[in-house]
C-alpha atoms as a PDB file:
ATOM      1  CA  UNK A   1     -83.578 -44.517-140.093  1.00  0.00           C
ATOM      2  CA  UNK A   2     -87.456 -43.428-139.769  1.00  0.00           C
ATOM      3  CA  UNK A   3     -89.776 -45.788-141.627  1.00  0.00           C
ATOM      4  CA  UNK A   4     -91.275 -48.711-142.338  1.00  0.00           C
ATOM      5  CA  UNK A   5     -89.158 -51.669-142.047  1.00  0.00           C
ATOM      6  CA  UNK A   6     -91.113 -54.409-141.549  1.00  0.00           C
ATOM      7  CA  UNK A   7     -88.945 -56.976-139.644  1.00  0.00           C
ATOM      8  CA  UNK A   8     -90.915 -60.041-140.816  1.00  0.00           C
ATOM      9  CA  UNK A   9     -89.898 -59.659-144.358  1.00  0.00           C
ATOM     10  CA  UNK A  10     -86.166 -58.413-143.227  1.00  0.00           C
ATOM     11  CA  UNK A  11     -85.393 -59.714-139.929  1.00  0.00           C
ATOM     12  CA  UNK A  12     -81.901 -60.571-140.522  1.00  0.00           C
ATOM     13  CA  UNK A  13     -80.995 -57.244-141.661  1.00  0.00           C
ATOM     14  CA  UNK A  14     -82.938 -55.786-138.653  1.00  0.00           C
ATOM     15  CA  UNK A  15     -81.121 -58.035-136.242  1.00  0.00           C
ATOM     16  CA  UNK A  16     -77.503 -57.021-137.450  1.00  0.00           C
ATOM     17  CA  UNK A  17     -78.445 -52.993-137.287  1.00  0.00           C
ATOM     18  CA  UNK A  18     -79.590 -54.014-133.920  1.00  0.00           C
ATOM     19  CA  UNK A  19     -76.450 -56.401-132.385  1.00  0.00           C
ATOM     20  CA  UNK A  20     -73.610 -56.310-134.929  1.00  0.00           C
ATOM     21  CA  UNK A  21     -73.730 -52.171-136.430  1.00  0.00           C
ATOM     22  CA  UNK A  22     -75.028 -51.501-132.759  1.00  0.00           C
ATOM     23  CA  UNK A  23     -78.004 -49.175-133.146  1.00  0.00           C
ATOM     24  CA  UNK A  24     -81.307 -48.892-131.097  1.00  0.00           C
ATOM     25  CA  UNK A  25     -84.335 -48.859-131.951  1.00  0.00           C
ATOM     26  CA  UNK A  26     -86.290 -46.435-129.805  1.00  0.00           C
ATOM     27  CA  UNK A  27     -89.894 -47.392-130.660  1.00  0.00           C
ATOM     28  CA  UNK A  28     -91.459 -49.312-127.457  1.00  0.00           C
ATOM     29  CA  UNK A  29     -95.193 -48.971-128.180  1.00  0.00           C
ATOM     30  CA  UNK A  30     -96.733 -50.748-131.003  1.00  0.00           C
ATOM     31  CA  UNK A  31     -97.392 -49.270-134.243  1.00  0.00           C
ATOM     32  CA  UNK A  32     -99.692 -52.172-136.417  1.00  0.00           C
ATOM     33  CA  UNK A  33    -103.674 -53.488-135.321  1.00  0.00           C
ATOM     34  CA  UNK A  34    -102.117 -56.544-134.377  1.00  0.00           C
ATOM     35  CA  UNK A  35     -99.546 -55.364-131.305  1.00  0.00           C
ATOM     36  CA  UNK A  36     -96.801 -55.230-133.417  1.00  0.00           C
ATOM     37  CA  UNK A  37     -93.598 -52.958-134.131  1.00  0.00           C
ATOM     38  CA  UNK A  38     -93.309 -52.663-137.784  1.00  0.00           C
ATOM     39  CA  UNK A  39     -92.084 -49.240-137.630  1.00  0.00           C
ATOM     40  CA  UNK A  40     -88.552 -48.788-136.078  1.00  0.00           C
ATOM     41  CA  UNK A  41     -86.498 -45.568-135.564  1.00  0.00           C
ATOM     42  CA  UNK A  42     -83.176 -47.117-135.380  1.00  0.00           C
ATOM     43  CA  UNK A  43     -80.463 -44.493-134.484  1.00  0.00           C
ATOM     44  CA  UNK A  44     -76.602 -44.788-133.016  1.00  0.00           C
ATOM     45  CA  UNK A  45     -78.279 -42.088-130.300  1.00  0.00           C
ATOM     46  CA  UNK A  46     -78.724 -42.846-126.412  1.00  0.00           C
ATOM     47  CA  UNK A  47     -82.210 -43.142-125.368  1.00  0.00           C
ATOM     48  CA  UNK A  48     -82.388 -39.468-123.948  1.00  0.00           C
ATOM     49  CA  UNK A  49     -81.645 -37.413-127.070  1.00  0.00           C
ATOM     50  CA  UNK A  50     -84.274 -39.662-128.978  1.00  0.00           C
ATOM     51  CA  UNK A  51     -87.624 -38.981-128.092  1.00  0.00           C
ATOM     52  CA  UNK A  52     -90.263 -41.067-130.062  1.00  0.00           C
ATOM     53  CA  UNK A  53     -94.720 -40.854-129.947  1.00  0.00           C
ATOM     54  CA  UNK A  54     -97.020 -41.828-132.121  1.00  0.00           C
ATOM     55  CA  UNK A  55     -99.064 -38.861-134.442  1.00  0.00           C
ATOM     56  CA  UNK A  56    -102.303 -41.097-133.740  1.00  0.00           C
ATOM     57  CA  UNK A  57    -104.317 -44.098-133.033  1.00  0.00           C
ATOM     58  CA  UNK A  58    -102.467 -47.482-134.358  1.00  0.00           C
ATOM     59  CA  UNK A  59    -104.181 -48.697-137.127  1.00  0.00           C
ATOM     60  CA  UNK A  60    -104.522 -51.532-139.636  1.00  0.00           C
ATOM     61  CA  UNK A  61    -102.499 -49.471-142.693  1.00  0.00           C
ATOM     62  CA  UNK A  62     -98.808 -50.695-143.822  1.00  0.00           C
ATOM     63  CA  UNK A  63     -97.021 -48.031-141.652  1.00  0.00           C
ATOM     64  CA  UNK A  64     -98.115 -45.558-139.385  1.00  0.00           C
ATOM     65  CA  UNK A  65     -96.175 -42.322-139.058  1.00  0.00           C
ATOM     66  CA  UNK A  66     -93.499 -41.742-136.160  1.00  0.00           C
ATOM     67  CA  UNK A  67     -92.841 -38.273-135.128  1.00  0.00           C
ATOM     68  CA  UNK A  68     -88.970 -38.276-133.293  1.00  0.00           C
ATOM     69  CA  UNK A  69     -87.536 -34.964-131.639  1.00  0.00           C
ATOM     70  CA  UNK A  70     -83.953 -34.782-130.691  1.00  0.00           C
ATOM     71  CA  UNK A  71     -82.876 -32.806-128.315  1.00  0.00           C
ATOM     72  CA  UNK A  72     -79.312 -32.004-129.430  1.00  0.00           C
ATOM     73  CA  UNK A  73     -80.769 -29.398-131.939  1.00  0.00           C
ATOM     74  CA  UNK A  74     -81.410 -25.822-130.400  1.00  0.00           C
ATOM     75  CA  UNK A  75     -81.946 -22.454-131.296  1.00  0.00           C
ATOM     76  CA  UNK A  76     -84.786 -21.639-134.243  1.00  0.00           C
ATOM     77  CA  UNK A  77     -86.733 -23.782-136.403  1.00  0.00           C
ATOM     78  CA  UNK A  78     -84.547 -22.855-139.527  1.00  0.00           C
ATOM     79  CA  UNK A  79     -81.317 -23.171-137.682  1.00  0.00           C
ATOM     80  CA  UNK A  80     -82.834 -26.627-136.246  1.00  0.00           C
ATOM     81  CA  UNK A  81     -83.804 -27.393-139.928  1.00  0.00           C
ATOM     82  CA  UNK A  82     -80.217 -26.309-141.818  1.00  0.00           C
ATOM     83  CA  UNK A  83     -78.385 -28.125-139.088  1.00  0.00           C
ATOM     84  CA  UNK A  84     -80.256 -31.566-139.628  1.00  0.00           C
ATOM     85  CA  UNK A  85     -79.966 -31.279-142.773  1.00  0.00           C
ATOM     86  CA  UNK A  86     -75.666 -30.385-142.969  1.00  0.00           C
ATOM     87  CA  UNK A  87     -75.646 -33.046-140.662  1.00  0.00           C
ATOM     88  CA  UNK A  88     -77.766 -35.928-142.571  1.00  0.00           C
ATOM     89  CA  UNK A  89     -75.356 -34.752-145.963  1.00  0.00           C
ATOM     90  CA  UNK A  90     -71.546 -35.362-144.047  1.00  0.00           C
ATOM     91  CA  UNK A  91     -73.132 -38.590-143.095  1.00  0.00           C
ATOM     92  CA  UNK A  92     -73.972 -39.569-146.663  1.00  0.00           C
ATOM     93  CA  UNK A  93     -70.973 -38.026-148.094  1.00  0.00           C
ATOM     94  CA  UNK A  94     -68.975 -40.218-145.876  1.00  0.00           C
ATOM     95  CA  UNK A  95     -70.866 -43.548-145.937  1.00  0.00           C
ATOM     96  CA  UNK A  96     -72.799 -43.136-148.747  1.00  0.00           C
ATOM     97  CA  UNK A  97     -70.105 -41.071-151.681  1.00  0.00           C
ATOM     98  CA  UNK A  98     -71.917 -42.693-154.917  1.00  0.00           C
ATOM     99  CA  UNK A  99     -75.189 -40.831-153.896  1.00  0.00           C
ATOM    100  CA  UNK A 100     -73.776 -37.745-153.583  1.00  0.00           C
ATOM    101  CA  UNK A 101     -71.581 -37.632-156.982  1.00  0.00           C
ATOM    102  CA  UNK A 102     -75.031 -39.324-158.459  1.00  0.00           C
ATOM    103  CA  UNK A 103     -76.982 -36.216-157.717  1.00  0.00           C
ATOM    104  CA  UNK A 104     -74.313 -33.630-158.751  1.00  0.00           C
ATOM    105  CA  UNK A 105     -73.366 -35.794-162.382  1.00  0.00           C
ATOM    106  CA  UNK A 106     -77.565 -35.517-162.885  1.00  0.00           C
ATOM    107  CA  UNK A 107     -77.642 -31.738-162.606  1.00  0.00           C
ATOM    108  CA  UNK A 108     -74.281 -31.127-164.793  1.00  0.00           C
ATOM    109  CA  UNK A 109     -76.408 -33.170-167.594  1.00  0.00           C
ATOM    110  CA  UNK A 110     -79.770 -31.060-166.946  1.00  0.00           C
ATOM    111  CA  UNK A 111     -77.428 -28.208-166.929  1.00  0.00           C
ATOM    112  CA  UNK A 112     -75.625 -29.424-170.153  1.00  0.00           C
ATOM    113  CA  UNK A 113     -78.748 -29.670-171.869  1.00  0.00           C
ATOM    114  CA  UNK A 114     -80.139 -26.861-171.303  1.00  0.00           C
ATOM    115  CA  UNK A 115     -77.190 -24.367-172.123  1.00  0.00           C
ATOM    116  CA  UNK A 116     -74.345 -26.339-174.505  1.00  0.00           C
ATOM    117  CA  UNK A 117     -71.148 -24.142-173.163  1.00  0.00           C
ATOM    118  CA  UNK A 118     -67.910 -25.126-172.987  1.00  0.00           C
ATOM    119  CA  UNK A 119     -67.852 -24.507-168.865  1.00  0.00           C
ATOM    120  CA  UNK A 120     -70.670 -26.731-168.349  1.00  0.00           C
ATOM    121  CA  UNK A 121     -69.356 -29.440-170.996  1.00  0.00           C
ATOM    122  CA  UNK A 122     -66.375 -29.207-168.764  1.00  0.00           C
ATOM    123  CA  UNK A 123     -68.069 -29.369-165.493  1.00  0.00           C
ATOM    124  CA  UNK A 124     -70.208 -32.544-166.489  1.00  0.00           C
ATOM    125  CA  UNK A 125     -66.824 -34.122-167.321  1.00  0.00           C
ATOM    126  CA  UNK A 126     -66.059 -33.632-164.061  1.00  0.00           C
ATOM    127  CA  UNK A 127     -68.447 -34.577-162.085  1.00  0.00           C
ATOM    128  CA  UNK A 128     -68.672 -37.979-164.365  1.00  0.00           C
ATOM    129  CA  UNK A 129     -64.626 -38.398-163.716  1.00  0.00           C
ATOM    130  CA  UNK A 130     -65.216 -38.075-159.711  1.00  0.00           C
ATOM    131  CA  UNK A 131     -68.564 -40.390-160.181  1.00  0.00           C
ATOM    132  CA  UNK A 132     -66.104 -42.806-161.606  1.00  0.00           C
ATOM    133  CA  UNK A 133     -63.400 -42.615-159.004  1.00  0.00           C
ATOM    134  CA  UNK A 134     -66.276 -42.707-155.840  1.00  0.00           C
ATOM    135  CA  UNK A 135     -67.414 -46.058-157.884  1.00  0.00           C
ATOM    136  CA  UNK A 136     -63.954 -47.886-158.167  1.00  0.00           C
ATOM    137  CA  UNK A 137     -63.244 -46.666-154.534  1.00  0.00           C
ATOM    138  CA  UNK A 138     -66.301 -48.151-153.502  1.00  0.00           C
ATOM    139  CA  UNK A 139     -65.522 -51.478-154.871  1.00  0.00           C
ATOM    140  CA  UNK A 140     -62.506 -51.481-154.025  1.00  0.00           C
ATOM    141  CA  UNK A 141     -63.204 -50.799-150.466  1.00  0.00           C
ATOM    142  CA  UNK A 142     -65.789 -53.623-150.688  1.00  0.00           C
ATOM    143  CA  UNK A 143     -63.182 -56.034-151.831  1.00  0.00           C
ATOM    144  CA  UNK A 144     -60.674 -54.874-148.824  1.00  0.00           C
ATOM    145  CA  UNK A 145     -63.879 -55.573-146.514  1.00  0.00           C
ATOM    146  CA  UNK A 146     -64.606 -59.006-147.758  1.00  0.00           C
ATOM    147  CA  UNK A 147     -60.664 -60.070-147.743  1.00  0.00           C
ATOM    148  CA  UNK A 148     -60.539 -59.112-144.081  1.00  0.00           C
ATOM    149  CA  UNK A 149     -63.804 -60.657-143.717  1.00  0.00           C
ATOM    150  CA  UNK A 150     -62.566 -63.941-145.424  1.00  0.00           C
ATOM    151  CA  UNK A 151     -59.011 -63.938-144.381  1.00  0.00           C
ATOM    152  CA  UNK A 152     -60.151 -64.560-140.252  1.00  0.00           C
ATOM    153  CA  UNK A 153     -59.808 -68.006-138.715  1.00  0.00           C
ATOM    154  CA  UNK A 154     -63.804 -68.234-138.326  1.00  0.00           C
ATOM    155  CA  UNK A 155     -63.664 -68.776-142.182  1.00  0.00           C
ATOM    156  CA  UNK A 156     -62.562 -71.834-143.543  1.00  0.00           C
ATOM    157  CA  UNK A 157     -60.995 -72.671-147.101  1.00  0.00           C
ATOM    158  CA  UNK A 158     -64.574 -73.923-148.618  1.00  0.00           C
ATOM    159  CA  UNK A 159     -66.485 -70.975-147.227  1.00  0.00           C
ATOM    160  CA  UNK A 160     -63.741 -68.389-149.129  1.00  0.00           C
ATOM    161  CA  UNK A 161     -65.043 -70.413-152.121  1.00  0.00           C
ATOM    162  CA  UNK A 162     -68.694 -70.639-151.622  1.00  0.00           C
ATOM    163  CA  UNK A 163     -69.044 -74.563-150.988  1.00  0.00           C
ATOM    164  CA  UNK A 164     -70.285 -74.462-147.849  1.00  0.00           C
ATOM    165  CA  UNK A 165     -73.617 -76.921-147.453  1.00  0.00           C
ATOM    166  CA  UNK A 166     -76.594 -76.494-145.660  1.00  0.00           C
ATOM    167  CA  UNK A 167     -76.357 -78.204-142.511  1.00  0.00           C
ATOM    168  CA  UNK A 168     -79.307 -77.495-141.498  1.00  0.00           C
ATOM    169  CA  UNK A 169     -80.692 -79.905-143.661  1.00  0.00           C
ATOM    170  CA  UNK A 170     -80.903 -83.433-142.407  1.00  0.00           C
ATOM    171  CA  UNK A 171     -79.452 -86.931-144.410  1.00  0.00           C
ATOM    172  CA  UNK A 172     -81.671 -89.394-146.075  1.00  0.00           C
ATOM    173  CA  UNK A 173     -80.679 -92.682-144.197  1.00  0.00           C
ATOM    174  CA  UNK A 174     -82.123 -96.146-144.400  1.00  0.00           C
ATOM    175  CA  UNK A 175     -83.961 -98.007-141.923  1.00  0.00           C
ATOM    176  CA  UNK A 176     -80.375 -99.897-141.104  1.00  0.00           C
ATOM    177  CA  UNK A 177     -78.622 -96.179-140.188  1.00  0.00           C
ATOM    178  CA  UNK A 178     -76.915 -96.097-143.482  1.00  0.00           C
ATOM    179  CA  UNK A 179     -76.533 -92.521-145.733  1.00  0.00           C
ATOM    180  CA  UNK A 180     -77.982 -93.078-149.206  1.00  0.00           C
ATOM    181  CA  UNK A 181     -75.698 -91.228-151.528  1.00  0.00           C
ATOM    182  CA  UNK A 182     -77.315 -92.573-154.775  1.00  0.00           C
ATOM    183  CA  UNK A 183     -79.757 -90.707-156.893  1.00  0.00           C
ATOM    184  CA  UNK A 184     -81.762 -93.464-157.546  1.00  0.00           C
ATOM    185  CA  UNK A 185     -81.457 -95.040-154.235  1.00  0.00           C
ATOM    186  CA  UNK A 186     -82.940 -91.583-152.578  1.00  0.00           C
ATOM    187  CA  UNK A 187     -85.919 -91.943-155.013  1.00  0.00           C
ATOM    188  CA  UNK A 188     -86.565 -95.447-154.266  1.00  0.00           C
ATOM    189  CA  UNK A 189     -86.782 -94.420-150.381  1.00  0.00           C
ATOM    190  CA  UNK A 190     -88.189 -91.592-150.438  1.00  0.00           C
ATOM    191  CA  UNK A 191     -91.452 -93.429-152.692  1.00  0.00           C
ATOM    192  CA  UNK A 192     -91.851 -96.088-150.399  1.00  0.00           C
ATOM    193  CA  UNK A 193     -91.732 -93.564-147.588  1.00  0.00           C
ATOM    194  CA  UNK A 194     -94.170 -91.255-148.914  1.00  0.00           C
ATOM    195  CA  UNK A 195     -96.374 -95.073-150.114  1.00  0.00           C
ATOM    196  CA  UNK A 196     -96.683 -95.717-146.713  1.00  0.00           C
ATOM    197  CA  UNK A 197     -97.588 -92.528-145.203  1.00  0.00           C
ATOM    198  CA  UNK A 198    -100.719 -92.708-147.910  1.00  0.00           C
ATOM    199  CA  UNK A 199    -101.881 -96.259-147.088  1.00  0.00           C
ATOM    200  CA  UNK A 200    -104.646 -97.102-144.575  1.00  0.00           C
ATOM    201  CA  UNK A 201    -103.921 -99.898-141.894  1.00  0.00           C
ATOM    202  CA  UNK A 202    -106.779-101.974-142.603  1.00  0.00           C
ATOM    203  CA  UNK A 203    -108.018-101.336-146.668  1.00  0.00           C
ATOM    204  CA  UNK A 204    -110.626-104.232-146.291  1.00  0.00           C
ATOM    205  CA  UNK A 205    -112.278-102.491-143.304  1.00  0.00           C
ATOM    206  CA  UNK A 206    -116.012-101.583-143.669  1.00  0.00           C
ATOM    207  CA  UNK A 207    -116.624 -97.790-143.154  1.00  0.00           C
ATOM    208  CA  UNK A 208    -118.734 -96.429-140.694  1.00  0.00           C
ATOM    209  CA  UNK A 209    -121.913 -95.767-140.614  1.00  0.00           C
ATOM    210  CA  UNK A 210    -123.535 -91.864-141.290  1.00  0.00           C
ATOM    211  CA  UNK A 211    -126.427 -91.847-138.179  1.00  0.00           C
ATOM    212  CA  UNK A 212    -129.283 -90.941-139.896  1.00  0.00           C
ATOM    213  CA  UNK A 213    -131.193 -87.897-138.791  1.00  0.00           C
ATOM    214  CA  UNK A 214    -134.471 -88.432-140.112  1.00  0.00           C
ATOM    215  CA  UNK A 215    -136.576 -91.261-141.735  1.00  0.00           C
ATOM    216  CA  UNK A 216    -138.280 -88.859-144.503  1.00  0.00           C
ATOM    217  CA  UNK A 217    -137.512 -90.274-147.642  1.00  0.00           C
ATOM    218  CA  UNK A 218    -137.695 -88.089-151.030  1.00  0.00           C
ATOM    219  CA  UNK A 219    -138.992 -90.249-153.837  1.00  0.00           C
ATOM    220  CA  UNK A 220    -139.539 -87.571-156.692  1.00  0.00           C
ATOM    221  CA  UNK A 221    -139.469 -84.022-156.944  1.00  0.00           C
ATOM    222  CA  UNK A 222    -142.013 -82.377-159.723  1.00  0.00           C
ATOM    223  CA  UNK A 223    -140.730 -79.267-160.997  1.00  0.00           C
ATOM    224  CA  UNK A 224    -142.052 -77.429-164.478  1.00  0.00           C
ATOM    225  CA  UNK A 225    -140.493 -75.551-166.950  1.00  0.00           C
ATOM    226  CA  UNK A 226    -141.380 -72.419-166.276  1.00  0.00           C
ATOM    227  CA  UNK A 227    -140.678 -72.819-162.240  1.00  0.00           C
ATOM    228  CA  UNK A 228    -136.791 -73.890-163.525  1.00  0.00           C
ATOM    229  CA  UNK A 229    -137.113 -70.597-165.392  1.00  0.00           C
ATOM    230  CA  UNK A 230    -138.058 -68.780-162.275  1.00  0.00           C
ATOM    231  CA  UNK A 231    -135.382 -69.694-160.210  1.00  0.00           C
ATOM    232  CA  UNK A 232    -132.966 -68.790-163.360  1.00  0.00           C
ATOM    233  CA  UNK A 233    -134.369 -65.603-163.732  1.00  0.00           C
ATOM    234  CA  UNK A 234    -133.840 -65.048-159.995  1.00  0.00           C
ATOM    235  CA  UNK A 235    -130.306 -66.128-159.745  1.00  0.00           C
ATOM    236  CA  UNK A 236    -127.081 -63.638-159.287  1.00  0.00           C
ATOM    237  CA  UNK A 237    -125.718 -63.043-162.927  1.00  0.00           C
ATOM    238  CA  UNK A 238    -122.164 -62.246-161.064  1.00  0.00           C
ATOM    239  CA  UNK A 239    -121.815 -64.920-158.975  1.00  0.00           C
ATOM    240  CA  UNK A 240    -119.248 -67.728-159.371  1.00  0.00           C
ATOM    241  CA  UNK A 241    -120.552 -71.098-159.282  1.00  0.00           C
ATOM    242  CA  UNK A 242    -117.562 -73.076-160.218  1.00  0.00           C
ATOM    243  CA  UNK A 243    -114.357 -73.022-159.563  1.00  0.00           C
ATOM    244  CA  UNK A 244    -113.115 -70.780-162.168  1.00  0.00           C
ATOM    245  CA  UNK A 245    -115.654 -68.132-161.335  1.00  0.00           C
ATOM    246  CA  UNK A 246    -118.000 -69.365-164.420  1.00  0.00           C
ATOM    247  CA  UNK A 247    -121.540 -69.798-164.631  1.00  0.00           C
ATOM    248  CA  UNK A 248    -124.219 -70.039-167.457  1.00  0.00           C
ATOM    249  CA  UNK A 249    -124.965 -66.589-167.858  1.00  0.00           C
ATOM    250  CA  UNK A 250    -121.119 -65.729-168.150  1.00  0.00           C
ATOM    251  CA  UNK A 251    -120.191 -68.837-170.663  1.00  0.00           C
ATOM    252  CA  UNK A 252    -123.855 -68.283-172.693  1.00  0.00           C
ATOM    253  CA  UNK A 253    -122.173 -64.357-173.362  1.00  0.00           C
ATOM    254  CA  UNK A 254    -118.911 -65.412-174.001  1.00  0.00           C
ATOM    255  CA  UNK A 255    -119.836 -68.332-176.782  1.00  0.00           C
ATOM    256  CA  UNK A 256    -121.592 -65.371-178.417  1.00  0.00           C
ATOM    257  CA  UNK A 257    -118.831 -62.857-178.433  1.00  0.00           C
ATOM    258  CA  UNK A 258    -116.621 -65.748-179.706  1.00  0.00           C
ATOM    259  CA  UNK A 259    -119.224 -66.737-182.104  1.00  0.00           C
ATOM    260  CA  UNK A 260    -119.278 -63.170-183.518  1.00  0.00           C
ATOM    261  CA  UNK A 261    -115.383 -63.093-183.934  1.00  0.00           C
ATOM    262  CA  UNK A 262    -115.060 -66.219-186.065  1.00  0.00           C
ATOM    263  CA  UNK A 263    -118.397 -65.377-188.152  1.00  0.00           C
ATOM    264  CA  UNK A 264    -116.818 -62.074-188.676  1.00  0.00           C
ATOM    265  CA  UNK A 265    -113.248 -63.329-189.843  1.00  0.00           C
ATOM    266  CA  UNK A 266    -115.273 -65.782-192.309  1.00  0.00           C
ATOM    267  CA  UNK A 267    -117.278 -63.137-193.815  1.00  0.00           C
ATOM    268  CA  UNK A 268    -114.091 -61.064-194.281  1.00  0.00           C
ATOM    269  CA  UNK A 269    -112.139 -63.637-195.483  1.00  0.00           C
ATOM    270  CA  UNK A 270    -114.805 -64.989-197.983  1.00  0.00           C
ATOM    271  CA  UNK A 271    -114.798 -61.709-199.924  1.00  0.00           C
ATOM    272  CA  UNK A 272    -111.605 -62.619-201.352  1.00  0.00           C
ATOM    273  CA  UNK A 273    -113.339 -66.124-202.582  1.00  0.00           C
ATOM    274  CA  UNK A 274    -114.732 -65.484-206.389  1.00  0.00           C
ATOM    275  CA  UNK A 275    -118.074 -66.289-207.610  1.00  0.00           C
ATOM    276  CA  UNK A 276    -116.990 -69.644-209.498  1.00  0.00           C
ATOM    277  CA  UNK A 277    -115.846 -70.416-206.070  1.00  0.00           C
ATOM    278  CA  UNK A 278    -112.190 -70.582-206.829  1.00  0.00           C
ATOM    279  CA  UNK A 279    -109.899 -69.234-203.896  1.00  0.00           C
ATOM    280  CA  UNK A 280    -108.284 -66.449-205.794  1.00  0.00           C
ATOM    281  CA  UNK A 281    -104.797 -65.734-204.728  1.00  0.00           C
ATOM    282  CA  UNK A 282    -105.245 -67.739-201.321  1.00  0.00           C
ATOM    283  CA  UNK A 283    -101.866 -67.998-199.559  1.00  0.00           C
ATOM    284  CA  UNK A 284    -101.251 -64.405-200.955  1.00  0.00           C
ATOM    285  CA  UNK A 285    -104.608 -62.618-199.291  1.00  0.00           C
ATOM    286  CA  UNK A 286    -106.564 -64.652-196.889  1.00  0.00           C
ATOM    287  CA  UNK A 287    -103.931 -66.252-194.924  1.00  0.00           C
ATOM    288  CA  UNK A 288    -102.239 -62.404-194.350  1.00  0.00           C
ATOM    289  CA  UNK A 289    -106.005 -61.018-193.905  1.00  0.00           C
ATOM    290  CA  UNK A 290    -106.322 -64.013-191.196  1.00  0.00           C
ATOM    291  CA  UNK A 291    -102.868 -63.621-189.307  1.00  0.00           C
ATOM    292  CA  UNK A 292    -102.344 -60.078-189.501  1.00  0.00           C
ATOM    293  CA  UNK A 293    -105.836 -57.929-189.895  1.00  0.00           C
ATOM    294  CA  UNK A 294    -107.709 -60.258-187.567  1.00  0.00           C
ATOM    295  CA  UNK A 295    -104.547 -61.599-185.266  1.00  0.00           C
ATOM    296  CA  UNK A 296    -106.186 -64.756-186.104  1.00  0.00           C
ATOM    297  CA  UNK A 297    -104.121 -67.967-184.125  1.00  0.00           C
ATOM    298  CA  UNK A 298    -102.325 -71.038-185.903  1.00  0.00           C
ATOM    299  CA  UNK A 299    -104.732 -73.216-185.274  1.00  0.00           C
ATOM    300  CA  UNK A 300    -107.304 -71.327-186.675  1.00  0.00           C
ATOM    301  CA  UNK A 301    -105.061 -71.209-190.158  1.00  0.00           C
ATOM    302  CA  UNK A 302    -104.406 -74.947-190.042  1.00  0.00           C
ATOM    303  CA  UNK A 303    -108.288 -75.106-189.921  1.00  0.00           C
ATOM    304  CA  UNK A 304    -109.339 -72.834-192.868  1.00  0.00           C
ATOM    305  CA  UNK A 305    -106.605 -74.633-194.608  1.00  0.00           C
ATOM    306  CA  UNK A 306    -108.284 -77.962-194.112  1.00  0.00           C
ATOM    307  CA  UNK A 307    -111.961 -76.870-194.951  1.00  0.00           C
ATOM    308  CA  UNK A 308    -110.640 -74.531-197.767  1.00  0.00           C
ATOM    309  CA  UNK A 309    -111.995 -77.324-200.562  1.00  0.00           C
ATOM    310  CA  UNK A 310    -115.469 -77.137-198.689  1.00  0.00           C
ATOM    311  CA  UNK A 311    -115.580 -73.763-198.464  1.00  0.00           C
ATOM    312  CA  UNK A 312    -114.647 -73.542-202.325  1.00  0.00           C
ATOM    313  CA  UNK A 313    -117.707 -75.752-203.072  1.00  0.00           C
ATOM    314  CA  UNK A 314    -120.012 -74.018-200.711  1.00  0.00           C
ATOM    315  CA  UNK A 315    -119.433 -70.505-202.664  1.00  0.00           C
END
């Protein structure tokens, strides 16, 4: 396996290639800006057919690439090249079956699509019977493995089922020693344990004093209209000043786009309205001209139905 791992996101997976599968990873420089190896080559090879370098200067990027040369392959660059690859396809047609019977049930499809014959109709059968068969062998192997796996004396009764706790976790006791078992009793102690970690030792205690740096005292500040304008003027139209990066320029241009949106669902809703100011056919026109044409919201509805006598007098 060539790649990028990352062990800090995996490192239980990484640690069982390492100790319990019993490959080696053969990378002993560091790969990442920050001196670390994020970027294994993790083979069942000894140390001297594995030869592993890095293509250039480590960087701050994800991954960088690994270039590994084995020495087991000889003659030409083709022969090198069609023996890798025989080599990598008996490995995943014995560990890996599902892949391979994947790939040949996709082309007998592309294949049956293209040309509807009776040879390829039967070949695609085929290949989905033995896609079947690699599946159910696959499971079934899985089931043998977890049997055996569950069946040794390291496993107990409750860990067969899946009711093993987390020991790792500690008890909630009381001050006395004893285990609280009790919903409501772990709430009670847990709020008076959490009450006391917030309270002060001495509440009535006068604060300390700020030292004061200087004795210049500010008793008004005169500043005109047109300064105030000024410094508006002057200030950064895309920078945040609150907390939910909003500031006068934004909300003053989004009150007017929202402005715009409800004046133009009221003109195009009042267009329905007759002269005599009599809501003609209301809950057949406006309301769908509202909901659907304008993807107007509920509460906008239960709105215009609460000012619809008002709006009736107005026209």
């Amino acid at each position: 396996m060539v790649g990028d791992l990352n062990q800090h996101l995996v490192v239980r997976a990484f640690d069982d290639l390492l100790t319990e599968v019993g490959l080696t990873n053969h990378v002993d420089f560091p790969t990442h800006i920050s001196s670390s190896f994020l970027d294994p080559v993790i083979t069942d090879l000894s140390g001297s057919l594995v030869t592993c370098r890095p293509l250039g200067s480590v960087g701050s990027s994800d991954h960088v690439a690994i270039l590994t040369s084995t020495d087991r392959l000889t003659d030409t660059i083709d022969d090198q090249g069609e023996a890798f690859t025989y080599h990598l396809l008996s490995l995943q047609s014995k560990y890996v079956p599902c892949r391979t019977y994947s790939k040949s049930e996709e082309q007998g499809r592309r294949r049956l699509r293209a040309h509807n014959t009776q040879a390829n109709r039967n070949a695609y059968k085929t290949t989905c019977c033995n896609m079947i068969n690699t599946q159910k062998a696959a499971i079934r192997r899985w089931k043998n493995d977890l049997t055996r796996e569950m069946s040794g004396q390291s496993a107990g009764k409750q860990q067969q089922q899946g009711l093993v706790t987390d020991c790792s976790i500690p008890l909630i006791t009381t001050p006395s020693g004893e285990v609280v078992k009790r919903g409501r009793d772990k709430v009670e102690l847990l709020s008076a344990h959490f009450s006391n970690k917030m309270s002060v030792p001495d509440p009535t205690r006068t604060p300390s004093r700020i030292p004061i740096l200087t004795t210049t005292e500010l008793d008004n500040l005169h500043i005109t209209t047109e300064e105030k304008m000024a410094l508006l003027c002057k200030s950064d139209t895309k920078k945040a000043l609150g907390p939910d990066d909003i500031n006068h320029h934004l909300l003053k241009r989004k009150i007017a786009r929202d402005a715009a949106w409800k004046l133009s669902c009221a003109r195009r809703a009042g267009k329905i309205l007759d002269g005599r100011g009599i809501a003609s056919l209301y809950r057949a026109q406006v309301r769908p001209v509202m909901e659907y044409t304008s993807s107007c919201p509920s509460f906008y509805i239960a709105r215009l139905e609460r000012i619809q006598p008002r709006a009736q007098r107005m026209v």
